[in-house]
C-alpha atoms as a PDB file:
ATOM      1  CA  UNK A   1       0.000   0.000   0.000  1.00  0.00           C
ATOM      2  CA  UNK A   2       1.613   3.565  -1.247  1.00  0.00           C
ATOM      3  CA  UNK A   3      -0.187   6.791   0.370  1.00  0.00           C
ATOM      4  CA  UNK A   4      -0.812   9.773  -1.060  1.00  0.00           C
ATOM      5  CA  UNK A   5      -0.946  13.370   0.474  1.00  0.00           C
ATOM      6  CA  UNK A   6      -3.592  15.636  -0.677  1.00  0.00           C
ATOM      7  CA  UNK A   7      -1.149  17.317  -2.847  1.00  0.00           C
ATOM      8  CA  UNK A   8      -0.521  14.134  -4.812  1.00  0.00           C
ATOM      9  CA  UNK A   9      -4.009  13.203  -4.950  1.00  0.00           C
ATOM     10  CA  UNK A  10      -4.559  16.520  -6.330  1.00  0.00           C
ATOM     11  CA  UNK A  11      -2.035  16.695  -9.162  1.00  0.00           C
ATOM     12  CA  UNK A  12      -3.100  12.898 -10.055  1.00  0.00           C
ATOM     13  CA  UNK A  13      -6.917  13.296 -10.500  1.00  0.00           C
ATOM     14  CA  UNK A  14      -6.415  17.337 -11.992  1.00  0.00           C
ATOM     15  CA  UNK A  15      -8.191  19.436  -8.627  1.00  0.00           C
ATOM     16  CA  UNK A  16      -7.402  21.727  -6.772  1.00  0.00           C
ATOM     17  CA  UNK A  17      -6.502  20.446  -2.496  1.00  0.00           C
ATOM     18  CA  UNK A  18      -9.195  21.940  -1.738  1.00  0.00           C
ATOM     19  CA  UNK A  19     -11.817  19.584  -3.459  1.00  0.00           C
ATOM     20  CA  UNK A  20      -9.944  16.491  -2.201  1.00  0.00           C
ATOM     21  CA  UNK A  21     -10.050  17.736   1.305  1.00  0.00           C
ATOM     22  CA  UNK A  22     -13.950  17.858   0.675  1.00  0.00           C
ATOM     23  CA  UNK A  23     -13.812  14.614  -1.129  1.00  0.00           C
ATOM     24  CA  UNK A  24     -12.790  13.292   1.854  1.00  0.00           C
ATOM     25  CA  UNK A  25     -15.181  14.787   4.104  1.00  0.00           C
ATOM     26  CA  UNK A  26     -17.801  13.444   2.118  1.00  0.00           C
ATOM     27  CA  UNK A  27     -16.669  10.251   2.685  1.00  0.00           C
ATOM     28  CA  UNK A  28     -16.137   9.641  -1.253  1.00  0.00           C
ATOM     29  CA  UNK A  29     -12.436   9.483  -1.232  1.00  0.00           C
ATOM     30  CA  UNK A  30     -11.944   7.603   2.380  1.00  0.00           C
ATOM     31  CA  UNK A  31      -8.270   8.421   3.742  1.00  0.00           C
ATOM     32  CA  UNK A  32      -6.314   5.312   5.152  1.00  0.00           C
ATOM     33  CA  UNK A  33      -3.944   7.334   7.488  1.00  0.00           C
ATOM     34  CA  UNK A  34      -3.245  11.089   8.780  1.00  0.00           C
ATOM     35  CA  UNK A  35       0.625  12.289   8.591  1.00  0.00           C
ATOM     36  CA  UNK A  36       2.312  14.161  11.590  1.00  0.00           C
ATOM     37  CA  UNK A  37       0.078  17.863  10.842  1.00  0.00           C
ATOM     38  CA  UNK A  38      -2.801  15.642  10.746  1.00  0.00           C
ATOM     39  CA  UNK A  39      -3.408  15.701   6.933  1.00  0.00           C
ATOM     40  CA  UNK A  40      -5.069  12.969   5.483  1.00  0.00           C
ATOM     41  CA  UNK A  41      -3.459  10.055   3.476  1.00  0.00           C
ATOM     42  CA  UNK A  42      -4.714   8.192   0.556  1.00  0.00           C
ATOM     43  CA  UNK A  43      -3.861   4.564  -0.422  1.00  0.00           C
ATOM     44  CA  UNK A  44      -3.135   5.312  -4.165  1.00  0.00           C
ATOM     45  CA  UNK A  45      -5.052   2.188  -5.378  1.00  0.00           C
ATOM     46  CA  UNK A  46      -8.216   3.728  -3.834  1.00  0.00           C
ATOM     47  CA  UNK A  47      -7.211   6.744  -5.634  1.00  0.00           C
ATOM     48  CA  UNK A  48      -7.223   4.459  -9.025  1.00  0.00           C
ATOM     49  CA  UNK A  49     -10.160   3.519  -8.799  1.00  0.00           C
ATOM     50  CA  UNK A  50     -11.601   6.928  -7.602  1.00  0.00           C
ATOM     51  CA  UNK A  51     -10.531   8.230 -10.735  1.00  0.00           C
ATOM     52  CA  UNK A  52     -11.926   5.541 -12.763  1.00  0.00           C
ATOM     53  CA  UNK A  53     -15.324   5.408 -11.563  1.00  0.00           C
ATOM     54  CA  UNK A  54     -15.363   9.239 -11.902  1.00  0.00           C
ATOM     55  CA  UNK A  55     -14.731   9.029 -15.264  1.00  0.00           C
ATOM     56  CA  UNK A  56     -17.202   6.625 -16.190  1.00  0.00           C
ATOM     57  CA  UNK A  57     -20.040   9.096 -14.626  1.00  0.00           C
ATOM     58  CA  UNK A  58     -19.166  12.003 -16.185  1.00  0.00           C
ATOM     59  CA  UNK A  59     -15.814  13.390 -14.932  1.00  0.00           C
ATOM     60  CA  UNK A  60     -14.236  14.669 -11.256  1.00  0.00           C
END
């Protein structure tokens, strides 16, 4: 498993941090771990797939 900041997540689906931060308060984009600030980590598979079912229902 290879987390992701919100920066990374970011630059890999095309958003701005801001909309992954509310991804993830949504509960659509579930983070796995927190770093030391207390930012949220992604497991980049669950990113993967993220981005692929976004795609197939119209776009991010």
């Amino acid at each position: 498993m290879s987390l992701m900041t919100v920066k990374e997540v970011a630059a890999y689906l095309g958003v701005q941090d801001v909309r992954v931060e509310r991804l993830e308060r949504e509960s659509l984009l579930v983070s796995k771990d927190k770093d030391t600030d207390g930012n949220p980590l992604f497991d980049s598979s669950d990113v993967e797939r993220y981005k692929q079912l976004a795609e197939r229902l119209g776009g991010i």
